[in-house]
N, C-alpha and C. Protein backbone atom coordinates (compact mmCIF):
# COMPACT_ATOMS: atom_id res chain seq x y z
N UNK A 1 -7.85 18.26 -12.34
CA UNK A 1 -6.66 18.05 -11.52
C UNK A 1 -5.68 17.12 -12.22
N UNK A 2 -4.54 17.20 -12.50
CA UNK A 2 -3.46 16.60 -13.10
C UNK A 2 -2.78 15.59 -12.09
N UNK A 3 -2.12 14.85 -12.25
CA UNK A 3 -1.48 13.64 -11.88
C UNK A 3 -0.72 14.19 -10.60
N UNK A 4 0.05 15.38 -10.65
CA UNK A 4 0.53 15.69 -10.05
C UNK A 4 0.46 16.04 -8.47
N UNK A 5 -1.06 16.91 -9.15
CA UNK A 5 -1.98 17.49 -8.15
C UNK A 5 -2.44 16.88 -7.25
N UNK A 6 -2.92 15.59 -8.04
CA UNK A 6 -3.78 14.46 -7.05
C UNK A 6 -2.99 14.22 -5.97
N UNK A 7 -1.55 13.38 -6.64
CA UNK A 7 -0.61 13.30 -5.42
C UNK A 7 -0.42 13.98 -4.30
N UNK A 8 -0.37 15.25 -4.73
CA UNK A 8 -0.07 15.89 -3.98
C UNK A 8 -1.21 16.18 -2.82
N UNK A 9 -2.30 16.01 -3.03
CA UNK A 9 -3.86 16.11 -2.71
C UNK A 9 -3.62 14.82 -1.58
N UNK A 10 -3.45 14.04 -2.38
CA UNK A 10 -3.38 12.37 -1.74
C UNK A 10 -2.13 12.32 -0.35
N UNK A 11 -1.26 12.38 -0.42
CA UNK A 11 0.00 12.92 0.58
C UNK A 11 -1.00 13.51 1.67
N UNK A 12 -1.80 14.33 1.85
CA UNK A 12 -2.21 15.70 2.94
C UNK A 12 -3.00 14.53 3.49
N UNK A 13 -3.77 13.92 2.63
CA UNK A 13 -4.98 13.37 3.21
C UNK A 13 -4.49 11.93 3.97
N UNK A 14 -2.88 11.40 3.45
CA UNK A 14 -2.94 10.22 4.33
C UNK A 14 -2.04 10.89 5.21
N UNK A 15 -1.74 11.69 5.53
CA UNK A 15 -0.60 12.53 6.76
C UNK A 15 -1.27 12.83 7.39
N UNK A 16 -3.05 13.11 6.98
CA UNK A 16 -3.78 14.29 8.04
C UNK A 16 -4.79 12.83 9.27
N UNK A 17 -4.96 11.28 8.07
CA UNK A 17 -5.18 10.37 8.66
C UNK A 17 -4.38 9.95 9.58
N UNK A 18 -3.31 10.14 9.16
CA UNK A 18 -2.37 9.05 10.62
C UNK A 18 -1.43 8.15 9.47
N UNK A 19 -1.79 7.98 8.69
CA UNK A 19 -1.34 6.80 8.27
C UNK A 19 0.26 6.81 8.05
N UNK A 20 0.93 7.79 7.64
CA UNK A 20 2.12 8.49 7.48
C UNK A 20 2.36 9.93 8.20
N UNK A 21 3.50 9.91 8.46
CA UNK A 21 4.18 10.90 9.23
C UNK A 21 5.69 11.59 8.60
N UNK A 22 5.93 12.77 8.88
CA UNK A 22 6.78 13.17 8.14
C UNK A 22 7.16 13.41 6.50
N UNK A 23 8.49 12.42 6.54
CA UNK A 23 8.80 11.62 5.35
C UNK A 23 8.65 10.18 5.34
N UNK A 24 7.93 9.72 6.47
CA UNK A 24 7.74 8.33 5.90
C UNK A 24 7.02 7.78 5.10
N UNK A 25 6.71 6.80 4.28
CA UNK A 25 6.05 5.82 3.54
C UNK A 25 6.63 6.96 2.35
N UNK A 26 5.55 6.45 0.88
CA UNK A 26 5.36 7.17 -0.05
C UNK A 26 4.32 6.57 -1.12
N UNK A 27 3.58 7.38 -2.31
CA UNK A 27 2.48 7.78 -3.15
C UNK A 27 3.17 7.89 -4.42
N UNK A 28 2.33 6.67 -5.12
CA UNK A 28 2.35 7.05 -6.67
C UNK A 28 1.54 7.32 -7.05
N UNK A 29 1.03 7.83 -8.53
CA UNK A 29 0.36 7.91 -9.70
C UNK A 29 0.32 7.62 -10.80
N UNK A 30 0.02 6.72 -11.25
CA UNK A 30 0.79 6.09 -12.90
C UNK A 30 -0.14 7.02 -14.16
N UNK A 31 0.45 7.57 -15.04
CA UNK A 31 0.28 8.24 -15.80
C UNK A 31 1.14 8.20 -17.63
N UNK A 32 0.47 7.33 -18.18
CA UNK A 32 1.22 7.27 -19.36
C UNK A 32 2.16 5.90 -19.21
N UNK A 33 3.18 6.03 -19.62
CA UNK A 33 4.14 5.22 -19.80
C UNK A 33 5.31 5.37 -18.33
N UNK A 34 4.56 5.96 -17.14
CA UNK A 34 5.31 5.67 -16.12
C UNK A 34 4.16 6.36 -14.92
N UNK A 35 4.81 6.77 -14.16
CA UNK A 35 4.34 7.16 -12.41
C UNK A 35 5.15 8.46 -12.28
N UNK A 36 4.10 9.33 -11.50
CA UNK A 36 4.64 9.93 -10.44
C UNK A 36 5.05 9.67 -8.66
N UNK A 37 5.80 9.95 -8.73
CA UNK A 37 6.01 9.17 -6.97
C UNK A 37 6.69 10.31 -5.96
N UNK A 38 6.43 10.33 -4.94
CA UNK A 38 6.34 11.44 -4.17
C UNK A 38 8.20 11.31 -3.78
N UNK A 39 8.88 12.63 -3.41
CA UNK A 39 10.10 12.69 -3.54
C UNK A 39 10.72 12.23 -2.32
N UNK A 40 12.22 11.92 -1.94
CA UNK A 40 13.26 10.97 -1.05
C UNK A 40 13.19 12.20 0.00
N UNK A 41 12.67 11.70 1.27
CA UNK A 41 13.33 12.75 2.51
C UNK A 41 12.61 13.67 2.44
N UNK A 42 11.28 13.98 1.56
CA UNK A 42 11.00 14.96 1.94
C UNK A 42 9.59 15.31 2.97
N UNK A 43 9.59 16.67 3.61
CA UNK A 43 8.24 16.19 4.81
C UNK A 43 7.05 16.28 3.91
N UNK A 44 5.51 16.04 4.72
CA UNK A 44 4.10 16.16 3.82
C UNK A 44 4.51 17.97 3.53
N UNK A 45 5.30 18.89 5.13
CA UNK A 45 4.64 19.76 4.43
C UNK A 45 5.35 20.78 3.79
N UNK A 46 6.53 20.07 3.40
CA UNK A 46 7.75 20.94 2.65
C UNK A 46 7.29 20.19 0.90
N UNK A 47 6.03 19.69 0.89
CA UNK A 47 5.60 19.11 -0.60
C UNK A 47 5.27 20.07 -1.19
N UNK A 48 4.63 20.02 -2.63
CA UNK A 48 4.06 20.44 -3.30
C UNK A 48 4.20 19.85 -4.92
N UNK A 49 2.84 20.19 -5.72
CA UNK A 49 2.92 19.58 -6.99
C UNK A 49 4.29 19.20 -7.79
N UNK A 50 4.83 20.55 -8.38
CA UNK A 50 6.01 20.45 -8.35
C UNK A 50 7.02 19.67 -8.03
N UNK A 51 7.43 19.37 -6.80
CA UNK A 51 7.95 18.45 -6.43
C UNK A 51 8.26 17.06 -6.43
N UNK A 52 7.22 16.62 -6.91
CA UNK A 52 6.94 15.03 -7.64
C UNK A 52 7.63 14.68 -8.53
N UNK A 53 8.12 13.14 -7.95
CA UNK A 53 9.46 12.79 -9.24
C UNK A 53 8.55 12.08 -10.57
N UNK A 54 8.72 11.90 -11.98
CA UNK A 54 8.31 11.30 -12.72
C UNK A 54 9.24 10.02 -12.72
N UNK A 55 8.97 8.77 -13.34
CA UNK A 55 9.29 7.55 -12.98
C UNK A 55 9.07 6.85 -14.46
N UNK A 56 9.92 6.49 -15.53
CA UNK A 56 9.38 5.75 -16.50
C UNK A 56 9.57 4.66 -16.53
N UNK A 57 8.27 3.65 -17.13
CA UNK A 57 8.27 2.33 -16.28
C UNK A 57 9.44 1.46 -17.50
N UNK A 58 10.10 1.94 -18.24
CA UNK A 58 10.87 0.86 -18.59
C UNK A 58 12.32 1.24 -18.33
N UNK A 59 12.35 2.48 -18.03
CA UNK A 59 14.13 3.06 -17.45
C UNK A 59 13.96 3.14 -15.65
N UNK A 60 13.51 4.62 -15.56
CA UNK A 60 14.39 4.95 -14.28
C UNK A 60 13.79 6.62 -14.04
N UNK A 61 13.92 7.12 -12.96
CA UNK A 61 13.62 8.42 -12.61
C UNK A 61 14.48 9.68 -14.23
N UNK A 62 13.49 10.37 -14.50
CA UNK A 62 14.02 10.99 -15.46
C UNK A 62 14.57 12.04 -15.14
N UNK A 63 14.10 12.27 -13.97
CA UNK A 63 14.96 13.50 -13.13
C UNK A 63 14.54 13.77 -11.75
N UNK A 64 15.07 14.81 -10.99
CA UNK A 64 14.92 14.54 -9.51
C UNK A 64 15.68 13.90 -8.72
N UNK A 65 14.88 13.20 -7.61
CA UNK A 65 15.26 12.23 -6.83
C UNK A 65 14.13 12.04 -6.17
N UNK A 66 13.62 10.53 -7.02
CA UNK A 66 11.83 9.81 -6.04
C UNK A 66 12.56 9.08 -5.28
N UNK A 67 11.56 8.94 -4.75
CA UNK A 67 11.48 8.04 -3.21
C UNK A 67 12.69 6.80 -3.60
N UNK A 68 13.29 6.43 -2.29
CA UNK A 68 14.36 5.11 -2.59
C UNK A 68 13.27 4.44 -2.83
N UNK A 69 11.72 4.12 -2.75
CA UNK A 69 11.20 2.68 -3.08
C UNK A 69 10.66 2.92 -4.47
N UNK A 70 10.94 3.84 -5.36
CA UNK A 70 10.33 3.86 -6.31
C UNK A 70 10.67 2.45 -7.08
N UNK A 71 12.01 1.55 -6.81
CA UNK A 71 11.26 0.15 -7.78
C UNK A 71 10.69 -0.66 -7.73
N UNK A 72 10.24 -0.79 -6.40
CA UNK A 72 9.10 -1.75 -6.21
C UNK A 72 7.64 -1.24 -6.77
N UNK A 73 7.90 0.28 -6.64
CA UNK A 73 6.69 0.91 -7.09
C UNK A 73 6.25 0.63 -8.78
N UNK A 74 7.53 0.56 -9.08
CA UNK A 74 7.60 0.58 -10.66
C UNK A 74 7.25 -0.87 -10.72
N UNK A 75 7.92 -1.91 -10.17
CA UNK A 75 7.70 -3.33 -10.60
C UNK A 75 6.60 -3.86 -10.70
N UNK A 76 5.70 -3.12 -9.38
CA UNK A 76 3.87 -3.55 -9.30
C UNK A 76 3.22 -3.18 -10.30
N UNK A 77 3.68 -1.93 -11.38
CA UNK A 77 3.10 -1.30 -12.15
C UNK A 77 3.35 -1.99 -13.39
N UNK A 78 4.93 -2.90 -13.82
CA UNK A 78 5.00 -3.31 -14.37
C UNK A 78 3.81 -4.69 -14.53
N UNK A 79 3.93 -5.45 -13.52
CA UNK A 79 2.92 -6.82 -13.49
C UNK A 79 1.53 -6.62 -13.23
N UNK A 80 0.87 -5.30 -13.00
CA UNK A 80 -0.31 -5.21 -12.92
C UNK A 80 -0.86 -4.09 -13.72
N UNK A 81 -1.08 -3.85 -14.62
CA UNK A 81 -1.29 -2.73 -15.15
C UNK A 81 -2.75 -2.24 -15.03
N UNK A 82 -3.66 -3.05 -14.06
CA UNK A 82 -4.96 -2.75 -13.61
C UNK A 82 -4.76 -1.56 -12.43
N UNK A 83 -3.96 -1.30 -11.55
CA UNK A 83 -3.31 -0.70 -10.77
C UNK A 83 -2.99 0.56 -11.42
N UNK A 84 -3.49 1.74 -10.81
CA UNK A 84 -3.08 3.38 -10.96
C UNK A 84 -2.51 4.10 -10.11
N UNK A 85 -2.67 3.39 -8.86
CA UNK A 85 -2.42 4.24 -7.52
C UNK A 85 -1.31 3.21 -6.46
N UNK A 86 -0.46 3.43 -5.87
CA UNK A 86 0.05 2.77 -4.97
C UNK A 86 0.50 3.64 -3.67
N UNK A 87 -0.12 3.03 -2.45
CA UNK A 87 0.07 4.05 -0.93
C UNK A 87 0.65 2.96 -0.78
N UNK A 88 2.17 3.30 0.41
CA UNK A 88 3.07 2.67 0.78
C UNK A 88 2.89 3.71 2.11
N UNK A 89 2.76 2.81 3.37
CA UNK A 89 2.62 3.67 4.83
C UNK A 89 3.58 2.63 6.06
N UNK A 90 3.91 3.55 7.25
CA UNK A 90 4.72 3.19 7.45
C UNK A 90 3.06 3.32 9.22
N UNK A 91 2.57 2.83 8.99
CA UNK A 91 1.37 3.15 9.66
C UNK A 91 1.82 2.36 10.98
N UNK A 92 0.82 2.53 12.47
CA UNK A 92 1.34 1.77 13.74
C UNK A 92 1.49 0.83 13.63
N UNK A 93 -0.63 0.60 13.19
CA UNK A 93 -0.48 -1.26 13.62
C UNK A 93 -0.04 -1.97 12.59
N UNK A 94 -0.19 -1.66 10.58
CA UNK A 94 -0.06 -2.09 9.98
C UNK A 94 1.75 -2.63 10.34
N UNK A 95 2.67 -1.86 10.66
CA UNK A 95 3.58 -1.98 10.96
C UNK A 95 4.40 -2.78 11.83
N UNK A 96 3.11 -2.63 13.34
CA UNK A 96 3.41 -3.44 14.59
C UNK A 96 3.42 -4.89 13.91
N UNK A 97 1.83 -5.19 13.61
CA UNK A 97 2.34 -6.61 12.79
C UNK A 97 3.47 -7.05 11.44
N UNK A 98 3.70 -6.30 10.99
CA UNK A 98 4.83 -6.45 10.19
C UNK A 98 6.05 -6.85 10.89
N UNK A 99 6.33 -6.55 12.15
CA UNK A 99 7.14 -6.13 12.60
C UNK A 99 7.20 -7.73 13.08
N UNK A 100 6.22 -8.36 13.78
CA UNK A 100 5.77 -9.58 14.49
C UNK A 100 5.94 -10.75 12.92
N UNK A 101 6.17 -10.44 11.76
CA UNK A 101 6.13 -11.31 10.61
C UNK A 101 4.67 -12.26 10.29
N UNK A 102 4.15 -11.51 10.57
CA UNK A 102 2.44 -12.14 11.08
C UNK A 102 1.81 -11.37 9.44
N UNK A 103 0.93 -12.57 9.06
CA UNK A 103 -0.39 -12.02 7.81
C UNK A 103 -1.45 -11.65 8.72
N UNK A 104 -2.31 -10.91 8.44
CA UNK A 104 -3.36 -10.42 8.84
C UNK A 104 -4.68 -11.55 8.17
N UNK A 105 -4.92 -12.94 8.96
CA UNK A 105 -6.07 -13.75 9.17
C UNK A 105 -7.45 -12.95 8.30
N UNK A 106 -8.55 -14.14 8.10
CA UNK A 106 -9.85 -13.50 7.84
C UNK A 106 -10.25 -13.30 9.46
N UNK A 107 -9.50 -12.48 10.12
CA UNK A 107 -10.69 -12.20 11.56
C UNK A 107 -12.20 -11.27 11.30
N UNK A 108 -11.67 -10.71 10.04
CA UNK A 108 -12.78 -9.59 9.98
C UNK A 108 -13.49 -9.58 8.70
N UNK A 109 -14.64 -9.54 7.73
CA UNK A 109 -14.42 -9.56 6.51
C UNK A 109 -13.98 -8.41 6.06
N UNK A 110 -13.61 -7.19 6.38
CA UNK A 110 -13.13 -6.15 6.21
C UNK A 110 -11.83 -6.71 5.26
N UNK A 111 -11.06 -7.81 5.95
CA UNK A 111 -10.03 -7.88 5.03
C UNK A 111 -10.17 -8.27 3.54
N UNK A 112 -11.28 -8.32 3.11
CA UNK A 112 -11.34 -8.89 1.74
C UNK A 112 -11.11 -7.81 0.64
N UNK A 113 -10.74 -6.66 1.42
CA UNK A 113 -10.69 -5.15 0.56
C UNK A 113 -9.17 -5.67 -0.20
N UNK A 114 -8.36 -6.49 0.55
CA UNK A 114 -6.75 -6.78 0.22
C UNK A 114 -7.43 -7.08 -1.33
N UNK A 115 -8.44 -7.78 -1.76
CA UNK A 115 -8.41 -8.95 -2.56
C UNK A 115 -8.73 -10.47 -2.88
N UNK A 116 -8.26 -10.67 -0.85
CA UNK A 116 -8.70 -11.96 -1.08
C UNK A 116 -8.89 -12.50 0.05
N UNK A 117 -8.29 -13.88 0.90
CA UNK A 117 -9.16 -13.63 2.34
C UNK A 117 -7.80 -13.16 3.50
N UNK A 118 -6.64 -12.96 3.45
CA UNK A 118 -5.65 -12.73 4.52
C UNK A 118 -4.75 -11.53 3.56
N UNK A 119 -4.26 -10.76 4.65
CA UNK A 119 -3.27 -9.75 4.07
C UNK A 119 -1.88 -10.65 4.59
N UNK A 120 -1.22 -10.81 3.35
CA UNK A 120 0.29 -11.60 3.37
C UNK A 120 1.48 -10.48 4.03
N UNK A 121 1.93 -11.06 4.76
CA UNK A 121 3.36 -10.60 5.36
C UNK A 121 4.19 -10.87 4.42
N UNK A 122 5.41 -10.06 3.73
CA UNK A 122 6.47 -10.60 3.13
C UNK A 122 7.70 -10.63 3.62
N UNK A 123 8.54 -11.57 3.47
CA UNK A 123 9.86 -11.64 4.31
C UNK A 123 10.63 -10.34 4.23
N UNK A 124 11.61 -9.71 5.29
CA UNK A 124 12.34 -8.66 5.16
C UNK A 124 13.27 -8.26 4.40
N UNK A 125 13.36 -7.22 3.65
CA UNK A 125 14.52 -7.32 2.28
C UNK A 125 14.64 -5.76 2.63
N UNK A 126 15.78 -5.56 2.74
CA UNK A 126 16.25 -4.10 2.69
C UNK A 126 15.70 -2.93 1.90
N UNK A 127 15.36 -2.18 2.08
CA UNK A 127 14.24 -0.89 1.60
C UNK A 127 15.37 -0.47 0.13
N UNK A 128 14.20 -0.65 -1.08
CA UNK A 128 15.29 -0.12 -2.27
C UNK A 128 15.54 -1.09 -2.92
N UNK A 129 15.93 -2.25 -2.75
CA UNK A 129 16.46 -3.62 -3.39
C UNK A 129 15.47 -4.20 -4.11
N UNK A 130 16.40 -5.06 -5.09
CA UNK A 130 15.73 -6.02 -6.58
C UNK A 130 14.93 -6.98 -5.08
N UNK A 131 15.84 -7.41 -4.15
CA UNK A 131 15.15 -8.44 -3.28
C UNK A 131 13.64 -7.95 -2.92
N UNK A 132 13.96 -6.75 -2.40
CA UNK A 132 12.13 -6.63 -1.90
C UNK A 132 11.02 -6.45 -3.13
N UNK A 133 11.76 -6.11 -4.47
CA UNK A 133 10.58 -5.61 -5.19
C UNK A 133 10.12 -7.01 -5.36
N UNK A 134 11.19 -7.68 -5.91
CA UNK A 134 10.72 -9.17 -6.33
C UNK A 134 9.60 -10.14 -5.11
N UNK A 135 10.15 -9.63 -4.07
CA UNK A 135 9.03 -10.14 -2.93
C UNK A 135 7.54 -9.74 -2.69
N UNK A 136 7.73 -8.19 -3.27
CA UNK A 136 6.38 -7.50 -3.19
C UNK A 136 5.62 -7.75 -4.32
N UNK A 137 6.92 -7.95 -5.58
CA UNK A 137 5.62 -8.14 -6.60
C UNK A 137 4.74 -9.58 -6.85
N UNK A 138 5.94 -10.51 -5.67
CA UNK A 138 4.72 -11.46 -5.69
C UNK A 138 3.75 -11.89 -5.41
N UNK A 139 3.59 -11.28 -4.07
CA UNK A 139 2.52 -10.98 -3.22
C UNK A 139 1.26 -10.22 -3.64
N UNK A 140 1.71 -9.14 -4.55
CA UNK A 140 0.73 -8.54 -4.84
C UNK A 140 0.29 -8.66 -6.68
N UNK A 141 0.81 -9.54 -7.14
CA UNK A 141 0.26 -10.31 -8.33
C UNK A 141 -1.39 -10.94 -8.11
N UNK A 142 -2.06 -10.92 -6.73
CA UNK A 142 -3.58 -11.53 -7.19
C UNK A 142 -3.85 -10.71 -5.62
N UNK A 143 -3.61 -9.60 -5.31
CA UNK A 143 -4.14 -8.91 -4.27
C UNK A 143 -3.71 -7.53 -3.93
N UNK A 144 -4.41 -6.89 -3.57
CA UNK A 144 -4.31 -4.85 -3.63
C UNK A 144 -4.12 -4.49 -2.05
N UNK A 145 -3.53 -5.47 -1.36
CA UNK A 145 -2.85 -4.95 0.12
C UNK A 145 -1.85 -5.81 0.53
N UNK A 146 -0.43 -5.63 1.17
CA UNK A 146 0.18 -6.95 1.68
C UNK A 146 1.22 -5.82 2.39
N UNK A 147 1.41 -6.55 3.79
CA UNK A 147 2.83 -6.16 4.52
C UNK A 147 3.78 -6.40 4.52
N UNK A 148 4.89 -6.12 4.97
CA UNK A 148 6.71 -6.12 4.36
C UNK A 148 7.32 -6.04 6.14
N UNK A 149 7.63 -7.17 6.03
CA UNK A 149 8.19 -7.23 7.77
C UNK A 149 9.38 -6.25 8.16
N UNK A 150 9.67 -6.30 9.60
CA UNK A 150 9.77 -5.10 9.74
C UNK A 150 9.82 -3.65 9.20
N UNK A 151 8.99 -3.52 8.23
CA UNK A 151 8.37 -2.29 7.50
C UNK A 151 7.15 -1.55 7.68
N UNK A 152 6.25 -2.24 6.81
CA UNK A 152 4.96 -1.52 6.31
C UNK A 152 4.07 -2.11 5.45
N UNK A 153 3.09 -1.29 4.91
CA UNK A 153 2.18 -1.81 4.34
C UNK A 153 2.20 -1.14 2.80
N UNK A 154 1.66 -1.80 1.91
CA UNK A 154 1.70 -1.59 0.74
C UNK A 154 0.15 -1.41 0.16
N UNK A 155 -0.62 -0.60 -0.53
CA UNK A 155 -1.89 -0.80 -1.12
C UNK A 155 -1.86 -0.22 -2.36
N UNK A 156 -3.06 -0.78 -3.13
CA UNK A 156 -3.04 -0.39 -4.89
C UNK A 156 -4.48 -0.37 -4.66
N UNK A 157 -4.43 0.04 -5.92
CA UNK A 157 -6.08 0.17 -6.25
C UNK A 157 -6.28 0.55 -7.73
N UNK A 158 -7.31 1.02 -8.31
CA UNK A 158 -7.41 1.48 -9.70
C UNK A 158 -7.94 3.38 -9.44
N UNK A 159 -8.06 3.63 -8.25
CA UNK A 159 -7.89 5.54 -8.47
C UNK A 159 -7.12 5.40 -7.06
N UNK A 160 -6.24 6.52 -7.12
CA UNK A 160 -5.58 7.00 -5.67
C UNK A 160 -6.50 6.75 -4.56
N UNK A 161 -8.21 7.40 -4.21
CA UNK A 161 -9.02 7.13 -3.69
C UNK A 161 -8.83 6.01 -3.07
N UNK A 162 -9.33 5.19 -4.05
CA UNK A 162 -9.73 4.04 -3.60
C UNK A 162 -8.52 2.79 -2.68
N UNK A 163 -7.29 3.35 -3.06
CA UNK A 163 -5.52 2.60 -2.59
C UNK A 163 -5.61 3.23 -0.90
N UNK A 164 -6.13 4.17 -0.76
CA UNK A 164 -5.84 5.32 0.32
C UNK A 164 -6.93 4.43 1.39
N UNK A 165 -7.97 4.31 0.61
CA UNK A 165 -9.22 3.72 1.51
C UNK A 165 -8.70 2.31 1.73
N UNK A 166 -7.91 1.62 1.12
CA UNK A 166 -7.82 0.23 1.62
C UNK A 166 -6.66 -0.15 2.19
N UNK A 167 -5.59 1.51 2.23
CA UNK A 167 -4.74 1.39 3.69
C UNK A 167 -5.78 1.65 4.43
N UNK A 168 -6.75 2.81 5.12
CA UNK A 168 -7.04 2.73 5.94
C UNK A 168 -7.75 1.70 6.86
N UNK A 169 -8.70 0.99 5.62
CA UNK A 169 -9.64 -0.42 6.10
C UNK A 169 -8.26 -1.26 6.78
N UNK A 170 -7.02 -1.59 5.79
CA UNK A 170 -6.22 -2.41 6.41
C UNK A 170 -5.26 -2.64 7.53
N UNK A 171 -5.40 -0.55 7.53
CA UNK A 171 -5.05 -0.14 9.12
C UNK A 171 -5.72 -0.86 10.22
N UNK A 172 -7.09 -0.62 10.13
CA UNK A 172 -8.30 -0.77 11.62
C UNK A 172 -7.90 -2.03 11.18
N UNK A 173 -8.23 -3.26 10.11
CA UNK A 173 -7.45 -4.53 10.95
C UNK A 173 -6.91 -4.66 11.45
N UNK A 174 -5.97 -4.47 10.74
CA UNK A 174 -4.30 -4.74 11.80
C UNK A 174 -4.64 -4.18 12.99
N UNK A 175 -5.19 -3.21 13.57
CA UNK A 175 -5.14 -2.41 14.62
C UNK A 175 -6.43 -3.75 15.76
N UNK A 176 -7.43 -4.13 15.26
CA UNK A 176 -8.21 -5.07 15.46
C UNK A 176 -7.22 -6.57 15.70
N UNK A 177 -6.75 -6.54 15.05
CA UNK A 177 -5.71 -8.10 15.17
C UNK A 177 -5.00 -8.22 16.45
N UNK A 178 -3.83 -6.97 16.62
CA UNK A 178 -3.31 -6.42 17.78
C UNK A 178 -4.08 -6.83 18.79
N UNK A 179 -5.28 -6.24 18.87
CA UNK A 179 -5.60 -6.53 20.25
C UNK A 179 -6.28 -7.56 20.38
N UNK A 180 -6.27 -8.55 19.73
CA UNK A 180 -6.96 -9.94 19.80
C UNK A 180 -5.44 -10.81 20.32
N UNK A 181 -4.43 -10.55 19.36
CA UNK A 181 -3.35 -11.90 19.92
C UNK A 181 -3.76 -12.21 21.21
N UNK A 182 -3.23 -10.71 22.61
CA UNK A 182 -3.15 -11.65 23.93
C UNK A 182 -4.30 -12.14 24.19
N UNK A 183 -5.34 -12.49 23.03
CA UNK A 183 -6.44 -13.60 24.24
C UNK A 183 -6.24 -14.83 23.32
N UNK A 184 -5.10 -14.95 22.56
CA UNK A 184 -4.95 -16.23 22.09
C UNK A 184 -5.54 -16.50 20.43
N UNK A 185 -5.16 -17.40 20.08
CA UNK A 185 -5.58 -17.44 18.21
C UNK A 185 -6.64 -17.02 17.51
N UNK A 186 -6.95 -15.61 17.56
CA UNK A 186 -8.29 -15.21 17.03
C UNK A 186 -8.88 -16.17 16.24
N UNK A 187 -10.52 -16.74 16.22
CA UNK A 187 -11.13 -17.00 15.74
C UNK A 187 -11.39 -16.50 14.31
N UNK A 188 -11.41 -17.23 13.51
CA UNK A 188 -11.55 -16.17 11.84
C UNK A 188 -12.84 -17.42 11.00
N UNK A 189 -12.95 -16.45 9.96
CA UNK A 189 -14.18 -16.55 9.19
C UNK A 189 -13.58 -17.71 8.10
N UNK A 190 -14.42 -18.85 7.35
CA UNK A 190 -14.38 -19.81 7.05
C UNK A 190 -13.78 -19.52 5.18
N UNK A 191 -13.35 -19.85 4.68
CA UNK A 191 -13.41 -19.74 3.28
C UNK A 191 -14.66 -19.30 2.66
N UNK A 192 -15.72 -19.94 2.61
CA UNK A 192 -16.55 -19.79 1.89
C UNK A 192 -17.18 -18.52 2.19
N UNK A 193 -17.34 -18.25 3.37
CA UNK A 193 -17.23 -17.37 4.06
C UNK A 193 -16.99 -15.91 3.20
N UNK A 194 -15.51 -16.02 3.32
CA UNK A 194 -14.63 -14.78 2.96
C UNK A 194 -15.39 -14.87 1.44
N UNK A 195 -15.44 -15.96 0.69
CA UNK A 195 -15.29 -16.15 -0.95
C UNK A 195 -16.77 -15.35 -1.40
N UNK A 196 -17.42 -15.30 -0.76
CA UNK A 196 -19.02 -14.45 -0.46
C UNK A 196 -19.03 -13.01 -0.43
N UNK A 197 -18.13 -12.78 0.85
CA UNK A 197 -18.03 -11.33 1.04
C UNK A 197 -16.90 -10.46 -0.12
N UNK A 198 -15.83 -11.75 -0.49
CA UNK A 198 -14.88 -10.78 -1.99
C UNK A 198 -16.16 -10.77 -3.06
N UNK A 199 -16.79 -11.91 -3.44
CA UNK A 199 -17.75 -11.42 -4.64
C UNK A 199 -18.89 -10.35 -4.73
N UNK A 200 -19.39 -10.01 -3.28
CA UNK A 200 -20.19 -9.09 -2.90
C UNK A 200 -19.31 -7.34 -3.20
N UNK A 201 -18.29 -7.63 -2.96
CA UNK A 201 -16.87 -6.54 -2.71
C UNK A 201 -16.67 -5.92 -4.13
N UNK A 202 -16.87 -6.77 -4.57
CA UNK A 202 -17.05 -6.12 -6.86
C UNK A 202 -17.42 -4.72 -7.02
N UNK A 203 -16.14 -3.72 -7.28
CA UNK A 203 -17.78 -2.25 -7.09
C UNK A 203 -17.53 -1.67 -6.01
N UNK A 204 -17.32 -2.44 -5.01
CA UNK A 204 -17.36 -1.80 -3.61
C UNK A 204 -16.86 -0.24 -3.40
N UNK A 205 -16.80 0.62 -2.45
CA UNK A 205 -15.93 1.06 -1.77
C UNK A 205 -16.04 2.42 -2.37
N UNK A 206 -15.16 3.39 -2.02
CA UNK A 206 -15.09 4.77 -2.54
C UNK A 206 -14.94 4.66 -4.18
N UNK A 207 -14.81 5.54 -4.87
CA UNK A 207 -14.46 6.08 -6.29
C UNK A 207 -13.50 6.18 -6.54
């Protein structure tokens, strides 16, 4: 399966989860000396291989028209080059809390899939802009999940797989968080705690 394919593979499977709808969010693939990234406006099911914009990481779309967030997409790729895959979802809860400017706490150790022990909220910067990439890429310089207020959620990983699986883990938090606020400051797990369950986490998870 080619770069292309996957994407395109990858798209069905987070549309058929929930996690995205329509044309919202969007999917890269880094391949070579840039990314593929899924195209501007378009639905999961007006996709296809084909369709995928290429992205080179030291210019600019070489043709097409990718997604308006392709530079944040590009910028993460620039500062992390451990990173192959990036899901960008415009998901409920990941969102609802985005929306609230709230990080996602160690309530669960589930969150240690981010990286580390809390998924970071980043301040709001207009979808497309040097402002948000620069916000996202700081956030995600020592962690593979973080939210974007009133937006969404962002995940990486080292195979598409594995980016896809740690929106979803970071979904059911957030979705878990939600319904903890109204009984007041969820209780969360201690440092050392979390620092146990990331070193156990090495390896972890899908392929």
């Amino acid at each position: 399966m080619d770069a292309r394919e996957e994407l395109y593979e990858g798209c069905l499977e987070v549309d058929a989860s929930g996690l995205n709808h329509g044309s919202s969010g969007n999917i890269s693939v880094r391949e070579g000396e840039g990314f593929w990234i899924t195209p501007s406006g378009v639905q999961t099911k007006d996709l296809s291989p084909e369709r995928m914009v290429f992205v080179d990481l030291k210019g600019g779309p070489e043709e097409g028209r990718p997604s308006s967030e392709w530079p944040f997409h590009q910028a993460v790729y620039r500062s992390r080059s451990d990173l192959k895959a990036l899901v960008h979802t415009h998901s409920v809860n990941a969102s609802s809390v985005a929306i609230l400017g709230h990080s996602i706490p160690a309530i669960h150790y589930m969150v240690a899939v981010c990286g580390e022990t809390e998924v970071p909220c980043v301040p709001y910067a207009t979808y497309g802009t040097q402002e948000l990439s620069d916000c996202v890429v700081e956030e995600m310089k020592d962690r593979n999940a973080i939210l974007m207020q009133h937006h969404g959620m962002l995940a990486g990983e080292v195979t598409l797989s594995r980016a896809i699986w740690v929106a979803r883990e970071i979904e059911w938090v957030a979705e878990c968080y939600l319904k903890l606020l109204p009984l007041g400051p969820p209780p969360t797990l201690r440092y050392d705690q979390m620092k146990e369950v990331l070193d156990k986490f090495k390896g972890y998870g899908v392929k």
